[in-house]
N, C-alpha and C. Protein backbone atom coordinates (compact mmCIF):
# COMPACT_ATOMS: atom_id res chain seq x y z
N UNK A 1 -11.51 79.55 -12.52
CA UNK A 1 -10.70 78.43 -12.09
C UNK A 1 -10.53 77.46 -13.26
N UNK A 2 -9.24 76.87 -13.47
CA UNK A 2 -8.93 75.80 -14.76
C UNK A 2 -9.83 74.55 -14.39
N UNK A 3 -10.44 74.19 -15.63
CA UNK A 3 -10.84 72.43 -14.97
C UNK A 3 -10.10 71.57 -14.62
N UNK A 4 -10.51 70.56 -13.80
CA UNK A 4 -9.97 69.71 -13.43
C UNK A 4 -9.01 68.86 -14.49
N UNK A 5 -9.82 68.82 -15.80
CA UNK A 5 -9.46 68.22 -16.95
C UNK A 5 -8.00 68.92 -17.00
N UNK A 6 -8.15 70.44 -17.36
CA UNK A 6 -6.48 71.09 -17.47
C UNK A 6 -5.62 70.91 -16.57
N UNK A 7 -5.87 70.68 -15.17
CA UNK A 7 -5.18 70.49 -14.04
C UNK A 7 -3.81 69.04 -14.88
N UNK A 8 -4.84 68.32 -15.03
CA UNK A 8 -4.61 67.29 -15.14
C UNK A 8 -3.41 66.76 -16.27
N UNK A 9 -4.38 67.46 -17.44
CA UNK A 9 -3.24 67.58 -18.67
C UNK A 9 -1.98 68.51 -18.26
N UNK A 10 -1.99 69.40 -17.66
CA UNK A 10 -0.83 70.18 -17.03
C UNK A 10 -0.14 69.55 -16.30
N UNK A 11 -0.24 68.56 -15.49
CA UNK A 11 0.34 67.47 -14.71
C UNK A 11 1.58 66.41 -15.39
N UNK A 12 1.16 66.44 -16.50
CA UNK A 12 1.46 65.37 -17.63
C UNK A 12 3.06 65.90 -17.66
N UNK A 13 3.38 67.02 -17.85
CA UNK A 13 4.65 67.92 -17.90
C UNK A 13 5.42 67.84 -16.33
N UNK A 14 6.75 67.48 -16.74
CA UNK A 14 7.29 67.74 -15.23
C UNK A 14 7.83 69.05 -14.84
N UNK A 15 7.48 69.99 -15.87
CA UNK A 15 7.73 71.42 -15.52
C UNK A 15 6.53 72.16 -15.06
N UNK A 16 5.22 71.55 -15.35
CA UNK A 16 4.08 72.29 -14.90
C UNK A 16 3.69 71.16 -13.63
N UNK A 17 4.05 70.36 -13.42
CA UNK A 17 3.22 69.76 -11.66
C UNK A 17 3.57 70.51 -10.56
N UNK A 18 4.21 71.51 -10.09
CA UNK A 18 4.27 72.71 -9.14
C UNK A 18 2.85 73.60 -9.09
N UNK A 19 3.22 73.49 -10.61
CA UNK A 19 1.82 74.54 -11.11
C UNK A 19 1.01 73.99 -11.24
N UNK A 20 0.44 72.86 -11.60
CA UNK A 20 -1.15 72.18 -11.28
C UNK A 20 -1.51 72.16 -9.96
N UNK A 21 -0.09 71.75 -8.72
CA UNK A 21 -0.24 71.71 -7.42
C UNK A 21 -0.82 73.02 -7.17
N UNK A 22 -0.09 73.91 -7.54
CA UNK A 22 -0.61 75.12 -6.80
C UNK A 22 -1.93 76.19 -7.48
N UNK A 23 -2.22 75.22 -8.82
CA UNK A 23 -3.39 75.61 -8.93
C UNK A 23 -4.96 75.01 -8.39
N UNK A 24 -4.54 73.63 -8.11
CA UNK A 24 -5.43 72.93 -7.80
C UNK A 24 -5.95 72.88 -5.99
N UNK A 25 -4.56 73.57 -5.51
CA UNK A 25 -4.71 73.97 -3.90
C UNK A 25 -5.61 75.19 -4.16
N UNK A 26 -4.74 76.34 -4.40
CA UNK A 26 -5.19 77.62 -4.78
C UNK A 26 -6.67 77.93 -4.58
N UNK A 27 -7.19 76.82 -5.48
CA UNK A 27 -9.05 77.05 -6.13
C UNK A 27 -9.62 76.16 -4.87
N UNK A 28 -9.36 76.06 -3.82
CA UNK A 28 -9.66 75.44 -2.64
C UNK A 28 -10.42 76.70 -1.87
N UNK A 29 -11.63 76.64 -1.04
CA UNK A 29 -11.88 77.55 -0.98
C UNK A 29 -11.45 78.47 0.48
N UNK A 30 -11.28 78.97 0.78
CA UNK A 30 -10.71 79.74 1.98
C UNK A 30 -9.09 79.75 1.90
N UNK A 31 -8.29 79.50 0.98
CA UNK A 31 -7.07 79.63 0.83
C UNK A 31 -6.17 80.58 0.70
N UNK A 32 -5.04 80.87 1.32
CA UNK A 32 -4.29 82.06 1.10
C UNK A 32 -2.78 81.31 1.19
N UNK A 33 -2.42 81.62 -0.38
CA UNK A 33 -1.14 81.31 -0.69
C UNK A 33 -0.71 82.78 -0.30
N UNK A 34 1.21 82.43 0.22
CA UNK A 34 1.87 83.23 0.41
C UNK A 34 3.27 82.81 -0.17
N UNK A 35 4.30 83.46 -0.43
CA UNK A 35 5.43 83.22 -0.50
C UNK A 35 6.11 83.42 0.68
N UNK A 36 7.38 81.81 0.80
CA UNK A 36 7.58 82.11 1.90
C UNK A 36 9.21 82.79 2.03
N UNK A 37 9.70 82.64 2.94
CA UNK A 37 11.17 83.53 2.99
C UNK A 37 12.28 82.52 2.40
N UNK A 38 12.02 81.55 2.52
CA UNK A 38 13.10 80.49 1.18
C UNK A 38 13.01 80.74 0.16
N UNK A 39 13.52 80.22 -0.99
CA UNK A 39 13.79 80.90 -1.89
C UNK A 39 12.62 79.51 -2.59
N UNK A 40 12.11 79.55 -3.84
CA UNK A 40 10.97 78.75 -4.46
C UNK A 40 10.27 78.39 -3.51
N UNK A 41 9.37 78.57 -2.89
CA UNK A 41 8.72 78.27 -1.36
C UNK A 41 7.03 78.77 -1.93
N UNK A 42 6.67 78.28 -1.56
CA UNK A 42 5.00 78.67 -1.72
C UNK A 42 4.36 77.73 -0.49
N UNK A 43 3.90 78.77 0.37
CA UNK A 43 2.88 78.41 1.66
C UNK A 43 1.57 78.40 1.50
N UNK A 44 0.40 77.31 2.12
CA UNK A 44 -0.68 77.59 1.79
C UNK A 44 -1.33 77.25 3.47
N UNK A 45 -1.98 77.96 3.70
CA UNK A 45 -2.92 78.32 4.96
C UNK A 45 -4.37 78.59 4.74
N UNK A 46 -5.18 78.42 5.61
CA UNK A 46 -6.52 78.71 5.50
C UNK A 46 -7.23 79.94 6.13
N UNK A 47 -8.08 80.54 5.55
CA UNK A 47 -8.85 81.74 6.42
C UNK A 47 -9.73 81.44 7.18
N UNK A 48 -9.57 81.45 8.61
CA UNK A 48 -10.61 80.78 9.38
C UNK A 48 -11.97 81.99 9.29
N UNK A 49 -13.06 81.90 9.62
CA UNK A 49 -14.05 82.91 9.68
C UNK A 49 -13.75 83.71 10.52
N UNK A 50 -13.20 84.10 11.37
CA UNK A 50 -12.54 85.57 12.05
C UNK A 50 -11.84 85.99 10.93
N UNK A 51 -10.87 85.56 10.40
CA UNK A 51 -10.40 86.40 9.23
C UNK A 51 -8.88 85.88 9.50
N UNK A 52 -8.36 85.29 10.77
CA UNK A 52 -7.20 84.85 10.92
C UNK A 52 -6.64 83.94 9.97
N UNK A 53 -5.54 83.51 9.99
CA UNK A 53 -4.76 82.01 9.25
C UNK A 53 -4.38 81.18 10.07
N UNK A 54 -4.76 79.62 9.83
CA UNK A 54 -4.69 79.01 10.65
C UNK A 54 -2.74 78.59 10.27
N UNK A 55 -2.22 77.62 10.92
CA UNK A 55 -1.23 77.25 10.49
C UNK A 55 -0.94 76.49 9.38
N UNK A 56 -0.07 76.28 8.25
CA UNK A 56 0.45 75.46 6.91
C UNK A 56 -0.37 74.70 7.01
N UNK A 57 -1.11 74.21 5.90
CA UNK A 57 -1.61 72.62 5.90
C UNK A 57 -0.40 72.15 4.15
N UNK A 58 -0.27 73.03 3.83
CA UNK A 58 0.74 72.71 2.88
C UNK A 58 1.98 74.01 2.76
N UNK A 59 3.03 73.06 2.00
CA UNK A 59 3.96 73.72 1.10
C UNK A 59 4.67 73.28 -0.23
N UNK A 60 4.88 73.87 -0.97
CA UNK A 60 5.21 73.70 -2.63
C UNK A 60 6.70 74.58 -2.33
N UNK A 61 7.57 73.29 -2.92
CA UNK A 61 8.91 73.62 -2.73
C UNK A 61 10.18 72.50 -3.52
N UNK A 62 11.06 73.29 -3.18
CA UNK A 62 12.48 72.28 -3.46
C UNK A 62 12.94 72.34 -2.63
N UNK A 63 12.79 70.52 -2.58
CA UNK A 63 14.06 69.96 -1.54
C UNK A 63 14.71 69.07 -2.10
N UNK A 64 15.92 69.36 -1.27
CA UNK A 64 17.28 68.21 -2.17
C UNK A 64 16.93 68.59 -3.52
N UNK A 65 17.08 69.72 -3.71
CA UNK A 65 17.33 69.53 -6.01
C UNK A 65 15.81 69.60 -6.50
N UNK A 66 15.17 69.21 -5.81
CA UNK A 66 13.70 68.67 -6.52
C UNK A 66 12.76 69.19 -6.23
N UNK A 67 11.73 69.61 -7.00
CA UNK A 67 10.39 69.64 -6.46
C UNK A 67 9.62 69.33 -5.68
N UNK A 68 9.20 68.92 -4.55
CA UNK A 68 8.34 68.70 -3.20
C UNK A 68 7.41 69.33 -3.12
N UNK A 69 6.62 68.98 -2.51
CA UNK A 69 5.02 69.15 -1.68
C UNK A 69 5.12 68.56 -0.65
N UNK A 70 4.96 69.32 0.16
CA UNK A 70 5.20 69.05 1.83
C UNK A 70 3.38 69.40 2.42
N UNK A 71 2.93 68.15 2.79
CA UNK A 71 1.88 68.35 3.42
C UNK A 71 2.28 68.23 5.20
N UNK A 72 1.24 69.05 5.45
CA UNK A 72 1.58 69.58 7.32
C UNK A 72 -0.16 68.79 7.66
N UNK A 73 0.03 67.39 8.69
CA UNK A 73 -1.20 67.14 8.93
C UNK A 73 -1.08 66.74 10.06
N UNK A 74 -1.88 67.21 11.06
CA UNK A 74 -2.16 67.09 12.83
C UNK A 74 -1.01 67.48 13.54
N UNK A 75 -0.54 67.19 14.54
CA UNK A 75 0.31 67.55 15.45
C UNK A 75 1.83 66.61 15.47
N UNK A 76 2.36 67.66 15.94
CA UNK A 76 4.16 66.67 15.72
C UNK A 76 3.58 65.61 16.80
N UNK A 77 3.41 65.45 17.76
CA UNK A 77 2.85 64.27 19.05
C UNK A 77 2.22 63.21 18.38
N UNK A 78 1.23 63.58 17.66
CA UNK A 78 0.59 62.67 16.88
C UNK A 78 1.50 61.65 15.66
N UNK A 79 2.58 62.05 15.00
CA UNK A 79 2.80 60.95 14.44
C UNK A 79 2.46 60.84 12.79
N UNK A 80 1.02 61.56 13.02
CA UNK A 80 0.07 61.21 11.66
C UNK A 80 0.97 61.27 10.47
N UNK A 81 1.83 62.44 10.03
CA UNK A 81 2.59 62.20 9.35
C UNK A 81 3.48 61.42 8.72
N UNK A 82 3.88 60.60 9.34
CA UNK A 82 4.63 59.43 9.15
C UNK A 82 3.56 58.36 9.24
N UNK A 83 3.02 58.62 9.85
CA UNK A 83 1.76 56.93 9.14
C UNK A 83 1.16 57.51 7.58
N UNK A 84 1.35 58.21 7.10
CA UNK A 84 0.29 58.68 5.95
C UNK A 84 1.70 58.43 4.99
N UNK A 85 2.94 59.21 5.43
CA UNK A 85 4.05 58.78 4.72
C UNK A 85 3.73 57.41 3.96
N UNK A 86 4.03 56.67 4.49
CA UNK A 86 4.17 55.01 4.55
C UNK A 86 3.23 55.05 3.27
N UNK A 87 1.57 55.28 3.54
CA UNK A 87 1.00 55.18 2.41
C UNK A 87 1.38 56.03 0.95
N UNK A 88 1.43 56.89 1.00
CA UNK A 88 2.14 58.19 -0.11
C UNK A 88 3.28 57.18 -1.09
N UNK A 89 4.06 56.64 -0.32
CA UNK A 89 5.27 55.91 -0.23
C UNK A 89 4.66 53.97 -1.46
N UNK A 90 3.68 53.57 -0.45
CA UNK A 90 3.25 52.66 -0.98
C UNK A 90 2.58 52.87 -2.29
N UNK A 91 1.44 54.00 -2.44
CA UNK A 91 0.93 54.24 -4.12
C UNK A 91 1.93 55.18 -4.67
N UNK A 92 3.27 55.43 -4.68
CA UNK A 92 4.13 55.96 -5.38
C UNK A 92 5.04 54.66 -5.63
N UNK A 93 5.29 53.81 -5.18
CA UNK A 93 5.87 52.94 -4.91
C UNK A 93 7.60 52.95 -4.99
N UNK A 94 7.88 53.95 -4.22
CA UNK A 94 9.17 54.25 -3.80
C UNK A 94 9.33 55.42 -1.81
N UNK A 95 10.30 54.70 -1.75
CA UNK A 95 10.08 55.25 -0.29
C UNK A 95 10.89 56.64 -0.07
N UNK A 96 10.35 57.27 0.39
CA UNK A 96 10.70 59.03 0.80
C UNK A 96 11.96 58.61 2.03
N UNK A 97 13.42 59.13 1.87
CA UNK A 97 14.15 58.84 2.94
C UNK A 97 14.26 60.02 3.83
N UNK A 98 13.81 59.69 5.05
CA UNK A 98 14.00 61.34 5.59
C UNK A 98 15.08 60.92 6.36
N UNK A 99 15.34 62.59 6.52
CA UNK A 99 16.95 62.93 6.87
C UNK A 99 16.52 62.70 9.32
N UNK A 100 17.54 62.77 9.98
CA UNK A 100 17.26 62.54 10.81
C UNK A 100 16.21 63.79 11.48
N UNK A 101 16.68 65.08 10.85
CA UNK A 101 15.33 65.78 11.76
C UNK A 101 14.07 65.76 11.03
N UNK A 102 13.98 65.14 10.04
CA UNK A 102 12.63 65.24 9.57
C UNK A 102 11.87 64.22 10.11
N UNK A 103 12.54 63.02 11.04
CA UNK A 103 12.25 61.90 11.44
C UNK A 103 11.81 62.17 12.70
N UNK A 104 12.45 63.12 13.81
CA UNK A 104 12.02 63.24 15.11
C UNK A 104 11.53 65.05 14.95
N UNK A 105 11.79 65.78 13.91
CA UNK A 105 10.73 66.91 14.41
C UNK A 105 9.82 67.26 13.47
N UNK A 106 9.78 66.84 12.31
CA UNK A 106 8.68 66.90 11.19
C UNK A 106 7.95 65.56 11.39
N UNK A 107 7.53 65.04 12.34
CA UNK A 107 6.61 63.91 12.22
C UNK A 107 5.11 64.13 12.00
N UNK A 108 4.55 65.28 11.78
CA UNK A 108 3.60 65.48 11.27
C UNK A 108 3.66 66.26 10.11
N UNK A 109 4.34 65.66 9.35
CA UNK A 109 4.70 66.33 7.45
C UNK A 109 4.45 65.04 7.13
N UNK A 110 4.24 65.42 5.51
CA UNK A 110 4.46 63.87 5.19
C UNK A 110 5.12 64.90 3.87
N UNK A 111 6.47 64.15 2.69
CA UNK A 111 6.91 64.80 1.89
C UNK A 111 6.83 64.04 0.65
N UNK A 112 6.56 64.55 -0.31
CA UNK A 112 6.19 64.11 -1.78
C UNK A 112 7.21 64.89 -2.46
N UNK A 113 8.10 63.65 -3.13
CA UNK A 113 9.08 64.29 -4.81
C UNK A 113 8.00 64.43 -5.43
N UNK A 114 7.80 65.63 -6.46
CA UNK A 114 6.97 65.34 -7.21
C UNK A 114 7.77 64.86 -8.97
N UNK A 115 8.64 64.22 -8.72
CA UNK A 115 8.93 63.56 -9.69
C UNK A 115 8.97 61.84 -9.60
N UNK A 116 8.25 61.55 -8.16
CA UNK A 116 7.43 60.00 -8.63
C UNK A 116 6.45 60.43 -8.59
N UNK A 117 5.88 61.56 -8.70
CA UNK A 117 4.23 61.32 -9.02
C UNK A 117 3.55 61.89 -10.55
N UNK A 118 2.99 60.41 -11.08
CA UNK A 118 2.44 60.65 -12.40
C UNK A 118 0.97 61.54 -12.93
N UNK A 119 0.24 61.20 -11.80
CA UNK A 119 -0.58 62.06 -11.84
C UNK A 119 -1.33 62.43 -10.47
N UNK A 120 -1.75 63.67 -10.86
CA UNK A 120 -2.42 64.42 -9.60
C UNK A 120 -3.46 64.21 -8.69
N UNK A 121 -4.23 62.88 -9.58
CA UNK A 121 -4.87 62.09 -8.62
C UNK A 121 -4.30 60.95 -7.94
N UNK A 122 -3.03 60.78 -7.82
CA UNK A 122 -2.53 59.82 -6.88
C UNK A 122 -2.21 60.67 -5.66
N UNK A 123 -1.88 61.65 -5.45
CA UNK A 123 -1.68 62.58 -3.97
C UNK A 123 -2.72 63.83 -3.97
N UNK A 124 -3.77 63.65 -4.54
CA UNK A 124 -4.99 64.47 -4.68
C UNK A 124 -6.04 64.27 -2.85
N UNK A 125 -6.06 62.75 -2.74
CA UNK A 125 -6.18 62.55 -1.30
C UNK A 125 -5.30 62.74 -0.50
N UNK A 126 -4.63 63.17 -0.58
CA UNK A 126 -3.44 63.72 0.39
C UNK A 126 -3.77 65.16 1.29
N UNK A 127 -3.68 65.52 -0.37
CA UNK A 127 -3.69 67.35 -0.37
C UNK A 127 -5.01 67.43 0.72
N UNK A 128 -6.10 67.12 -0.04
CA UNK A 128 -7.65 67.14 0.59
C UNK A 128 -7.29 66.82 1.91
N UNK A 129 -7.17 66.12 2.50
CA UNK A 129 -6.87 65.51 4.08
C UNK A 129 -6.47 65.95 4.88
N UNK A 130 -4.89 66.88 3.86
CA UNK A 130 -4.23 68.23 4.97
C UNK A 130 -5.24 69.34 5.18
N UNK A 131 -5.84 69.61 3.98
CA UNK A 131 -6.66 70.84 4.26
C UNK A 131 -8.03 70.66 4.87
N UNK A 132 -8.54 69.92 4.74
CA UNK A 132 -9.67 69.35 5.57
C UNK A 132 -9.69 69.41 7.14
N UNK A 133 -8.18 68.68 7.33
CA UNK A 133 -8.09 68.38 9.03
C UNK A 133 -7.69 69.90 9.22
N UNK A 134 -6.95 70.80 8.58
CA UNK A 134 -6.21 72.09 9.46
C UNK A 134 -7.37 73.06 9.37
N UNK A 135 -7.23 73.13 10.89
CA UNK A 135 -8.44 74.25 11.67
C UNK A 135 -7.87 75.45 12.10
């Protein structure tokens, strides 16, 4: 696994923060990246101890033109997504505009350009939080 240190310096590049993202998920332990049926799409799920996958706690992607990281945290009912937004939003200090269905059926996403983010420890608690909570 790269150190954290390389993660980091790899971050620095706006052509490699996809790739620090998805190296720094990756080396998470119980993880199974997949590609998904969109086209630049990278899914990440967990191996529960039966051996199953639980559902997304992330995705590495383009939206609108850009690079994104789409974290998946708790339940659409819950909301959580859009309260965590808000923060993401506040230490990036620009606000994510979502489109109307990302507003009433992705409410448990929260979505990151990754071209306001400077470094990988500003949405490093993010990442951790999705994968932590998804069971």
């Amino acid at each position: 696994m790269p150190s954290s240190k390389n993660i980091d310096k790899a971050f620095e590049k706006m052509e490699f923060k996809g790739l620090a993202i998805d190296t720094y998920i990756s080396s998470k332990e119980y993880v199974k990246r997949f590609i998904a049926e969109k086209e630049f799409t990278y899914g990440y799920k967990k191996v529960k101890d039966d051996g199953t996958l639980t559902k997304k706690f992330a995705t590495l992607m383009m939206l609108r033109g850009v690079p994104a990281l789409v974290l998946h945290i708790g339940e659409r009912a819950d909301k959580e997504g859009l309260r965590i937004q808000k923060e993401v939003d506040r230490i990036l200090g620009k606000m994510y505009e979502r489109i109307p269905n990302q507003i009433d059926e992705k409410t448990h996403e929260v979505f990151i350009r990754l071209d306001w983010v400077s470094g990988l420890e500003e949405i490093k608690q993010f990442i951790d939080k999705a994968y932590d909570e998804r069971k």
